[in-house]
Protein backbone atom coordinates (compact mmCIF):
# COMPACT_ATOMS: atom_id res chain seq x y z
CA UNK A 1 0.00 0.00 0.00
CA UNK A 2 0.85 3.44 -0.41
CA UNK A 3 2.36 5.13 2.33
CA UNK A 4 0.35 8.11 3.69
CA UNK A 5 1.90 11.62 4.96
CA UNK A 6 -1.38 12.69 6.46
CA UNK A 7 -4.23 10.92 8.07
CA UNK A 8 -7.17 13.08 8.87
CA UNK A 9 -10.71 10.89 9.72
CA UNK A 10 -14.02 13.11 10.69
CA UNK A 11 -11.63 16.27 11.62
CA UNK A 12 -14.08 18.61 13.21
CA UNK A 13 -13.58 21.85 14.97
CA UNK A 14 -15.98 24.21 16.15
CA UNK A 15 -15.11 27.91 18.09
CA UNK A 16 -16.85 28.80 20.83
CA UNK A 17 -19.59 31.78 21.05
CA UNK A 18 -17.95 34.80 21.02
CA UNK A 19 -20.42 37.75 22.11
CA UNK A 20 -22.83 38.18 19.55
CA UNK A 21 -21.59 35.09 17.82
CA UNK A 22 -22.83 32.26 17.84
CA UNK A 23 -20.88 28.62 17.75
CA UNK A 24 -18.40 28.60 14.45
CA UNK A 25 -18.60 25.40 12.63
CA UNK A 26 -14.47 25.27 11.04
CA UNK A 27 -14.87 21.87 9.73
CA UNK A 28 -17.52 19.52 9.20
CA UNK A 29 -15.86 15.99 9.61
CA UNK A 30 -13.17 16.31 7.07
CA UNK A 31 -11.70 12.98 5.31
CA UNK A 32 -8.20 13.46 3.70
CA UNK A 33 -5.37 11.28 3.07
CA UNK A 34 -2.52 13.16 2.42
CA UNK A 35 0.58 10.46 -0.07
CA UNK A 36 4.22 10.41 0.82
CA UNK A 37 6.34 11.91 -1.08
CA UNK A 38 3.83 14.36 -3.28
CA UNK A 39 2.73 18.05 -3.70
CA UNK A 40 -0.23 18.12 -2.34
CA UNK A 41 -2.50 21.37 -2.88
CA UNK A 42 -4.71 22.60 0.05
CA UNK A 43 -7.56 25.05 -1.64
CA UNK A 44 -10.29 27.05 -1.05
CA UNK A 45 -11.58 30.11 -0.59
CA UNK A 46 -11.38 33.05 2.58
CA UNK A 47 -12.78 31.49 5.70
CA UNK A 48 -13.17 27.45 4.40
CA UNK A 49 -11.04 26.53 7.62
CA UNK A 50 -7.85 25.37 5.09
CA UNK A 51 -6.16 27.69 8.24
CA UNK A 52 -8.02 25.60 10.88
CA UNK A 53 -7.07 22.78 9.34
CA UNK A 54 -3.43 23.53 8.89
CA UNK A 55 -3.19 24.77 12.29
CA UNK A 56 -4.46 21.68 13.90
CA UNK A 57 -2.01 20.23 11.76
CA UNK A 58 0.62 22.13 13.13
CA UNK A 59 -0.68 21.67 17.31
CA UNK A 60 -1.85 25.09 17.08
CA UNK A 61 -5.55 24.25 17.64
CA UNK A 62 -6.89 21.71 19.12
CA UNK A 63 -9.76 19.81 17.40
CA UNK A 64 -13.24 19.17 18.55
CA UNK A 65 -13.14 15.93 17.25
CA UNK A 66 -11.71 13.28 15.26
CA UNK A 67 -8.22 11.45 14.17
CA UNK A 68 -4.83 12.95 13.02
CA UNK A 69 -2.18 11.18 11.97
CA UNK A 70 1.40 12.71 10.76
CA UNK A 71 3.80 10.42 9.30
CA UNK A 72 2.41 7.68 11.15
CA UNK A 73 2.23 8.99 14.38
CA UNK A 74 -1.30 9.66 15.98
CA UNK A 75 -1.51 13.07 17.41
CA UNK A 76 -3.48 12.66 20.97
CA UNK A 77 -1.28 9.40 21.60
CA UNK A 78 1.73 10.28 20.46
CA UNK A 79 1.62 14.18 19.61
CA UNK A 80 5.78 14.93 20.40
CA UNK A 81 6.79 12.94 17.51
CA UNK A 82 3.74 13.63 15.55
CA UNK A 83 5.01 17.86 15.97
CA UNK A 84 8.14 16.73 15.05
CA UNK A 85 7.47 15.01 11.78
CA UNK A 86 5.76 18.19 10.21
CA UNK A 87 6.83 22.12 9.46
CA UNK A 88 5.08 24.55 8.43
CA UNK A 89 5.73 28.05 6.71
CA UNK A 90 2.92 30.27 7.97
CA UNK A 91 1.41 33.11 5.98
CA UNK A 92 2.37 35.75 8.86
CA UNK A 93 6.30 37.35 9.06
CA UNK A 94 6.30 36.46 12.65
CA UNK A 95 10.00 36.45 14.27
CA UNK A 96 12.42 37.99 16.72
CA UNK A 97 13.36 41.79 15.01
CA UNK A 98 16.98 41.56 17.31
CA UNK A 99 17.69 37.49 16.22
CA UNK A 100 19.63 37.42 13.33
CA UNK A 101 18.75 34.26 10.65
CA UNK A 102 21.28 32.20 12.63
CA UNK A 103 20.71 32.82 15.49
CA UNK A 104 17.20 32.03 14.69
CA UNK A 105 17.21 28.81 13.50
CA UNK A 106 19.76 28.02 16.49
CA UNK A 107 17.03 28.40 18.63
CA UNK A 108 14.47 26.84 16.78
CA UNK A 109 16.78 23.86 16.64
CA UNK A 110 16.90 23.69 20.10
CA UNK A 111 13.32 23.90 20.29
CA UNK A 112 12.81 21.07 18.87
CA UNK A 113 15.50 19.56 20.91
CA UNK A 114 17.81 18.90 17.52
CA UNK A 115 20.97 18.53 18.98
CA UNK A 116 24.06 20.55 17.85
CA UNK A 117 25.90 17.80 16.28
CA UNK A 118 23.03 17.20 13.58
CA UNK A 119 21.96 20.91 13.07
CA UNK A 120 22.56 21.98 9.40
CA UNK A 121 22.01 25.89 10.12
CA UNK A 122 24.43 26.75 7.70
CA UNK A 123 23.20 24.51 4.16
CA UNK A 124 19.66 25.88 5.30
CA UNK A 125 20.61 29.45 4.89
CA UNK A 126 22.76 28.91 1.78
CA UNK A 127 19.48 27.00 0.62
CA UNK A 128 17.13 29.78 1.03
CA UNK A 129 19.68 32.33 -0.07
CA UNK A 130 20.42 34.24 3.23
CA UNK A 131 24.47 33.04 3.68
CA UNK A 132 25.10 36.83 3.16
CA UNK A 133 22.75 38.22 5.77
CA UNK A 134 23.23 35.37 8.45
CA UNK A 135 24.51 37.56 11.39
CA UNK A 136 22.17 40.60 10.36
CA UNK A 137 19.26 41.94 12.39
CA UNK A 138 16.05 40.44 11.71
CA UNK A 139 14.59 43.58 11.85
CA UNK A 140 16.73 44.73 8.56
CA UNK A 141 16.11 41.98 6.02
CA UNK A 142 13.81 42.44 3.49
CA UNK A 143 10.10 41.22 3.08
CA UNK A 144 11.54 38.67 1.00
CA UNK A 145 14.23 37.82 3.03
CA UNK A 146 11.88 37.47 5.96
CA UNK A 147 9.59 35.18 4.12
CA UNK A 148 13.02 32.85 3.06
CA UNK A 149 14.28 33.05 6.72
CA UNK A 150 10.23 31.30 7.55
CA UNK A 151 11.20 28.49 5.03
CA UNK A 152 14.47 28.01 6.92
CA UNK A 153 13.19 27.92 9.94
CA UNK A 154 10.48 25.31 9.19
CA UNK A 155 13.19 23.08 7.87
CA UNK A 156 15.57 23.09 10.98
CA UNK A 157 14.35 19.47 12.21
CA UNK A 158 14.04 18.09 8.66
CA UNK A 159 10.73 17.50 8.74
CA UNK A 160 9.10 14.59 6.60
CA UNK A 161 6.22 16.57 6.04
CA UNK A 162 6.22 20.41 4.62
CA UNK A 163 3.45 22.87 4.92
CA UNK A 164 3.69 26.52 2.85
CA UNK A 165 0.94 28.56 4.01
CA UNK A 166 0.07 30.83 0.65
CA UNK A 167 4.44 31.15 0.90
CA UNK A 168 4.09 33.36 -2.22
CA UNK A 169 1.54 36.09 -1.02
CA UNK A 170 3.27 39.54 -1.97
CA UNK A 171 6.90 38.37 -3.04
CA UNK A 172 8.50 39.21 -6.15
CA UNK A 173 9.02 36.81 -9.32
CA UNK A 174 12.65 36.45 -8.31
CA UNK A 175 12.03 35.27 -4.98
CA UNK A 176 8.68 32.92 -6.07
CA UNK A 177 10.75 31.24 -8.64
CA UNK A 178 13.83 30.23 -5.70
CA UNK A 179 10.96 29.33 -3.33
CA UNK A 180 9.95 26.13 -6.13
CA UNK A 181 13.40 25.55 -6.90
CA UNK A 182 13.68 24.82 -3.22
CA UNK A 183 10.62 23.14 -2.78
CA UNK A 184 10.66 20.80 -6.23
CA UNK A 185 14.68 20.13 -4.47
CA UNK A 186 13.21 18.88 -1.00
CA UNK A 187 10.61 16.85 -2.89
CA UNK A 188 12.66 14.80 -4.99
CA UNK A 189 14.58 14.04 -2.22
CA UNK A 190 11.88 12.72 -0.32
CA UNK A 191 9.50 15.42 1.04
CA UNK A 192 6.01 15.56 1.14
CA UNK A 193 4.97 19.35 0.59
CA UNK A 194 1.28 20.41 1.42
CA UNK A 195 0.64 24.15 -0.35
CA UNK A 196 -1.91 26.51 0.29
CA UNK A 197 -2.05 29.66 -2.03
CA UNK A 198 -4.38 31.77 -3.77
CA UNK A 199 -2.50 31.72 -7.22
CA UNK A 200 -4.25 28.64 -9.06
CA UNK A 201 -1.43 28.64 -11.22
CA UNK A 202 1.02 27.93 -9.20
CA UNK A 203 -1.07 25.12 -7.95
CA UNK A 204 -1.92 23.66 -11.50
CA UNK A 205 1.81 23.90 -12.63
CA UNK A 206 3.15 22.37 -8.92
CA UNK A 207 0.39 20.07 -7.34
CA UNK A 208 0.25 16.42 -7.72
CA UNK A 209 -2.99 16.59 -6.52
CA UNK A 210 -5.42 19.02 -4.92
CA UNK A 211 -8.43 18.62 -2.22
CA UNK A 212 -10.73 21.87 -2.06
CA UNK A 213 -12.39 23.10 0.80
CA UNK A 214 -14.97 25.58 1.23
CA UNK A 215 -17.66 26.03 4.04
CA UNK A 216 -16.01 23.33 6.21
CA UNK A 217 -16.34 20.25 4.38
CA UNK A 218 -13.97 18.97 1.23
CA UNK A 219 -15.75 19.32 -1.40
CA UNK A 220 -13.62 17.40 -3.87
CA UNK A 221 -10.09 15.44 -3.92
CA UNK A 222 -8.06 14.61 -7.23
CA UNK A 223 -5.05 14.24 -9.39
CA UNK A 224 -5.03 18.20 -10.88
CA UNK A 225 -5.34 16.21 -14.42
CA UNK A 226 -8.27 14.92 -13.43
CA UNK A 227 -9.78 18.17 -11.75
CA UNK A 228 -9.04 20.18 -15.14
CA UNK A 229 -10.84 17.45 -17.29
CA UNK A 230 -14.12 17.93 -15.19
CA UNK A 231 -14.81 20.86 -17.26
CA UNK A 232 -16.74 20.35 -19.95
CA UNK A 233 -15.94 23.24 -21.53
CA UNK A 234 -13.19 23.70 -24.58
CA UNK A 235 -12.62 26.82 -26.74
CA UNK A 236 -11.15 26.59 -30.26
CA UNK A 237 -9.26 29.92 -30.89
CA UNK A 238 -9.10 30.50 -34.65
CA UNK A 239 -7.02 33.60 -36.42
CA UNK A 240 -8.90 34.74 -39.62
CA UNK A 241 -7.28 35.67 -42.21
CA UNK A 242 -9.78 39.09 -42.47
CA UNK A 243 -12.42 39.93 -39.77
CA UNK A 244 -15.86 38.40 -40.57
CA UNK A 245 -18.32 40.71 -42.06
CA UNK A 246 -21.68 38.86 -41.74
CA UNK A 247 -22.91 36.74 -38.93
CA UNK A 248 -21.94 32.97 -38.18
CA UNK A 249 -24.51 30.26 -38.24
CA UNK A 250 -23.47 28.57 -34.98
CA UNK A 251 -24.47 25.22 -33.96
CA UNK A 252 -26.62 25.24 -30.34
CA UNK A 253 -24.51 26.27 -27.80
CA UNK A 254 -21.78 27.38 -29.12
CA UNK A 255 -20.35 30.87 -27.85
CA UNK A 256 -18.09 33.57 -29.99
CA UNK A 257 -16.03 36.03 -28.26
CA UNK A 258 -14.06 38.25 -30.49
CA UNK A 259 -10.80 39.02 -28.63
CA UNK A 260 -8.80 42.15 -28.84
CA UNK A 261 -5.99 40.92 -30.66
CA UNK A 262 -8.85 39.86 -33.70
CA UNK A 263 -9.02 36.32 -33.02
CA UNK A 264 -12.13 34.31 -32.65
CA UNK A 265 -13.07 32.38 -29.52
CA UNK A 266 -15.74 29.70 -30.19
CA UNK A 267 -16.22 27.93 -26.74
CA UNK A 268 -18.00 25.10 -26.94
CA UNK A 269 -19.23 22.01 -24.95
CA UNK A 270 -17.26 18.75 -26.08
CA UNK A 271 -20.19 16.58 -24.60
CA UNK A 272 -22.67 18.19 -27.21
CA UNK A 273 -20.99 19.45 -30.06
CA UNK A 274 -17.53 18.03 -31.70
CA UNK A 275 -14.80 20.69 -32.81
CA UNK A 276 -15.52 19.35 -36.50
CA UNK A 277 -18.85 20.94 -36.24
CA UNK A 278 -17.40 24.10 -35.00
CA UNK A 279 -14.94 24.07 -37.96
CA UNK A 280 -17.76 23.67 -40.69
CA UNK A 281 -19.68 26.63 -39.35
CA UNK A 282 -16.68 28.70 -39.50
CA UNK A 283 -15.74 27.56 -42.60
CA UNK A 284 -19.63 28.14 -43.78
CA UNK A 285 -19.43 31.98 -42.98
CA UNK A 286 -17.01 32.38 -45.04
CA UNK A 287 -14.18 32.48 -42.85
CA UNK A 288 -10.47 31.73 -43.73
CA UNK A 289 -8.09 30.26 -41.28
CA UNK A 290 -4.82 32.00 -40.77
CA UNK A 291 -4.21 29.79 -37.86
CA UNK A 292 -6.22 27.84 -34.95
CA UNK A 293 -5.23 27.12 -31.07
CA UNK A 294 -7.51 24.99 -28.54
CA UNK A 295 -7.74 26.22 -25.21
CA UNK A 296 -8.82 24.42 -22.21
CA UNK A 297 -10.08 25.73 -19.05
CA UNK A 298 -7.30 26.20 -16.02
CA UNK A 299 -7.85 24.90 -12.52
CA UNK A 300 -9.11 28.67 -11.56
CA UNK A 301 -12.29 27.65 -13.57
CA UNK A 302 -12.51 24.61 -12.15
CA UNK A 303 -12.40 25.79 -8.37
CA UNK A 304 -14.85 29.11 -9.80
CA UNK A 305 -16.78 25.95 -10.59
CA UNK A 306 -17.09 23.64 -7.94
CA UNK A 307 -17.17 26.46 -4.94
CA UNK A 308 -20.04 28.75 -6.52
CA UNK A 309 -23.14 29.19 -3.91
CA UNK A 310 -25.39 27.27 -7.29
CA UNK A 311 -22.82 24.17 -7.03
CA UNK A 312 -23.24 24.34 -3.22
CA UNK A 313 -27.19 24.41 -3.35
């Protein structure tokens, strides 16, 4: 059998009344196995508890009910060695301003009781890209540098299990493009990264999978090939070789957007009508092809999809 990173049966946590509030339902028994080894996407949108969930994760919360397990170690029986098999990036620059980066991940070493004889402080800065600003004030690196310095100090007990908490909110292309050189490195070497972020296309182009959440409960869990193919909807992209002048004849349900650059956009459902029949039309209304493209919908369409308040009804 497969080996499983994460282990999460009926995971349910609810926050007390608070003043006018009532009871918060987070999660609503949550099911999710988590492989070994992958790149595992965590989505959904504000306020689906993917934060609850990764705190709980983390032994930030604690859960109202149900099973955790982190690299095979149940959390309520065994939660030292549970914490210890798991790191996690969070989304807020939280650190000591007068630590420097090595003196940071010092202590965090020692936090987790890593003793000094198996510390790797300095290949964890030179991996994140801080060797030059190791004995500098925390307080006088950069936003990016700050956000690198979270990665390194979520690494400093080599964790089998890696969680980046939307790691890419507000950094610059330079710095995003290190942080999945690092992350693809730690992966093939064994890794199992969990990644929460807001730009879908870093998910589609990363994930080996993806699980959605939204209101509390996972609403779906699949390979991101197979989460793309749900769509039913295709677009064949055709560059005329003049603009049209009359109208097309377009078979039932077939949609035409004319784009700014000129081309034509006939989107089009694959389970009703066959990109032949597209063709003929545009070939019937007079139309000749300079060039044509299909398109087909990215995973932003697909979550648009699946969390919509009409999909949830």
């Amino acid at each position: 059998m497969e080996r499983q990173a994460i282990e999460i049966e009926n995971l349910r946590k609810t926050y007390a009344a608070r003043g006018r509030m009532g009871p918060k339902e987070a999660l609503k028994g949550v099911d999710l196995s988590i492989p070994a080894g992958s790149i595992f996407g965590l989505l959904g949108p504000n306020g689906a508890g993917k934060s609850t969930l990764i705190n709980i994760l983390a032994g930030l919360v604690r859960k109202t009910d149900g099973k955790v397990t982190i690299w095979g170690f149940d959390q309520d029986t065994n939660p030292r060695h549970a914490r210890a098999s798991i790191g996690v990036m969070p989304q807020e620059l939280n650190m000591d301003p007068f630590f420097s980066p090595r003196a940071a991940l010092e202590v965090q070493a020692g936090l987790y009781g890593v003793p000094a004889s198996e510390r790797w402080t300095d290949e964890i800065l030179e991996l994140v890209g801080l060797t030059e600003q190791a004995e500098a004030y925390a307080r006088n690196l950069s936003g990016g540098m700050k956000r690198r310095l979270l990665l390194a100090k979520a690494l400093v007990h080599r964790p089998q299990v890696l969680v980046l908490d939307e790691p890419t909110a507000g950094v610059d292309i330079e710095l995003r493009n290190m942080l999945w050189e690092n992350v693809r490195r730690l992966n093939e070497e064994g890794m199992t990264i969990i990644l929460t972020t807001h730009y879908l296309e870093e998910a589609e182009a990363m994930c080996d999978e993806i699980a959605i959440i939204n209101r509390g409960d996972l609403i779906v869990r699949d390979s991101t090939p197979n989460l793309l193919a749900r769509m039913d909807r295709k677009a064949l992209v055709v560059e005329p070789e003049a603009p049209p002048t009359d109208a097309i004849a377009l078979p039932e349900g077939v949609a035409l957007e004319t784009r700014a650059d000129g081309r034509l956009a006939f989107t089009y459902s694959r389970g009703k009508t066959s990109p032949e029949a597209v063709l003929d039309a545009i070939r019937a209304g007079g139309i000749r092809i300079r060039d044509v493209a299909t398109e087909q919908p990215g995973l932003e369409e697909v979550f648009v999809e699946l969390t919509s308040d009409r999909k949830r009804a």
